[in-house]
Protein backbone atom coordinates (compact mmCIF):
# COMPACT_ATOMS: atom_id res chain seq x y z
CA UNK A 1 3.78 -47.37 -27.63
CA UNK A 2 2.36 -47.92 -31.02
CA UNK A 3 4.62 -49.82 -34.16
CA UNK A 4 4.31 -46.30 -35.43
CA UNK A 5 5.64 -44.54 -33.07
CA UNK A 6 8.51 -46.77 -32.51
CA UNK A 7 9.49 -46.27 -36.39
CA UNK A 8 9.31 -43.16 -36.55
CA UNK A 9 12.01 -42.89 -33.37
CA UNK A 10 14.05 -45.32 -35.13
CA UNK A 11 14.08 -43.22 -38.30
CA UNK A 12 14.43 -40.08 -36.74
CA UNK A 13 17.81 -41.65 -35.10
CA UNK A 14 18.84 -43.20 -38.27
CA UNK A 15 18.82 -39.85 -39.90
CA UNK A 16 20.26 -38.01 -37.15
CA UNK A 17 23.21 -40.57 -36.74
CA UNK A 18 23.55 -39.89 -41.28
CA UNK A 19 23.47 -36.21 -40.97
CA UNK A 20 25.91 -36.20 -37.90
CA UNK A 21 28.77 -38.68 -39.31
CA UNK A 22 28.99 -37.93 -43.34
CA UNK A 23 31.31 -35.07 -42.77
CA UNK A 24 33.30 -36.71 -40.77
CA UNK A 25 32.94 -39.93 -43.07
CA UNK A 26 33.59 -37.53 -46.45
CA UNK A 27 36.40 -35.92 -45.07
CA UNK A 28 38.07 -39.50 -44.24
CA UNK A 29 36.86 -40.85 -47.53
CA UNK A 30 38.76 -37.71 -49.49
CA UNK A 31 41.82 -37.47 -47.96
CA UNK A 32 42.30 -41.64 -48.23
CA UNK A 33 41.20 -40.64 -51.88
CA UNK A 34 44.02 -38.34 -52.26
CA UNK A 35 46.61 -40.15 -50.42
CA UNK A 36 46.10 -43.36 -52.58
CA UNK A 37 46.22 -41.33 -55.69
CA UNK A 38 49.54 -39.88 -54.24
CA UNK A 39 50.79 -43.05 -53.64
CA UNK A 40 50.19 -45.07 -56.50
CA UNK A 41 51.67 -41.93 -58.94
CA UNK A 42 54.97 -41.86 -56.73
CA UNK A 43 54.93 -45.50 -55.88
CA UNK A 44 55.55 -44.91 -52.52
CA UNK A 45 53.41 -47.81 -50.59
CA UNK A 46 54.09 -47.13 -47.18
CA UNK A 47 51.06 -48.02 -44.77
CA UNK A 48 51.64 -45.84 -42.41
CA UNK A 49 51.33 -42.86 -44.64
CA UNK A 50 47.90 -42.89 -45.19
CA UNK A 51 47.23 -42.53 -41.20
CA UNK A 52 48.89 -38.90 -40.27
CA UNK A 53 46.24 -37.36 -43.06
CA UNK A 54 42.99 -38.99 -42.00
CA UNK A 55 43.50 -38.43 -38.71
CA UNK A 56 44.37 -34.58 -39.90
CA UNK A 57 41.55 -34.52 -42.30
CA UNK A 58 38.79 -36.15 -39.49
CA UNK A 59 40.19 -33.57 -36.93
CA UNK A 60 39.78 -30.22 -39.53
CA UNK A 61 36.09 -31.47 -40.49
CA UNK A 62 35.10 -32.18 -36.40
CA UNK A 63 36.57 -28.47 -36.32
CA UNK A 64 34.59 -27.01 -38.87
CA UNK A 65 31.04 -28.84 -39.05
CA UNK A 66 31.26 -28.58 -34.90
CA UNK A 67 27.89 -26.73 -34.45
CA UNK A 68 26.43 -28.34 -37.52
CA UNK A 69 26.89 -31.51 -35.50
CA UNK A 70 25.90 -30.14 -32.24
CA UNK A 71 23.00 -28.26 -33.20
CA UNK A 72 21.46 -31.34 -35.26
CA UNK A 73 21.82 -33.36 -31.78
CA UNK A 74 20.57 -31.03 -29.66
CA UNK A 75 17.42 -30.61 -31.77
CA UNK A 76 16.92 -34.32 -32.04
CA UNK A 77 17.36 -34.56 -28.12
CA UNK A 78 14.67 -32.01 -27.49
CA UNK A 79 12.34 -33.22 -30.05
CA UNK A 80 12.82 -36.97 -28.80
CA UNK A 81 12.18 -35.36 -25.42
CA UNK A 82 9.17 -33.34 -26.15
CA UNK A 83 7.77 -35.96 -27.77
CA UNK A 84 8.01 -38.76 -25.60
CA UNK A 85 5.70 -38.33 -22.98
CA UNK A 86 3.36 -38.34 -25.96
CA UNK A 87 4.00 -42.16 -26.64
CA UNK A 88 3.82 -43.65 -23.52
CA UNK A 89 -0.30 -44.38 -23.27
């Protein structure tokens, strides 16, 4: 297996791993966002406030970008697949 080859499996995960996690990430990210804003305007600073819409917020965006993630895998699988009797020389 060429240096090449090996880079070009490493970023082809790299990206896949990117593309499958930022919604999930973004949707975390924005509804922390939102519940800091909400707290620091009320003054409410409880820490277990911030959990309930995360975990909310993670579970609506693994429901909606489902296939998005799914179908990015599954092409990266077949691809790696495909491809890697080609490397092996």
């Amino acid at each position: 297996m060429t240096l090449e080859a090996v880079m070009m499996i490493a970023r082809m995960t790299v990206e896949t791993t990117l593309a499958v996690s930022a919604p999930i990430l973004v949707a975390g990210l924005v509804a922390g966002l939102v519940v800091s804003i909400f707290q620091a305007v009320t003054q409410i600073h409880e820490m277990t406030l911030t959990f309930i819409p995360k975990i909310i917020a993670v579970g609506v965006a693994v429901a909606v970008f489902f296939t998005f993630m799914m179908n990015h895998m599954l092409e990266f699988t077949v691809k790696m697949l495909t491809t890697f009797p080609n490397f092996i020389q």
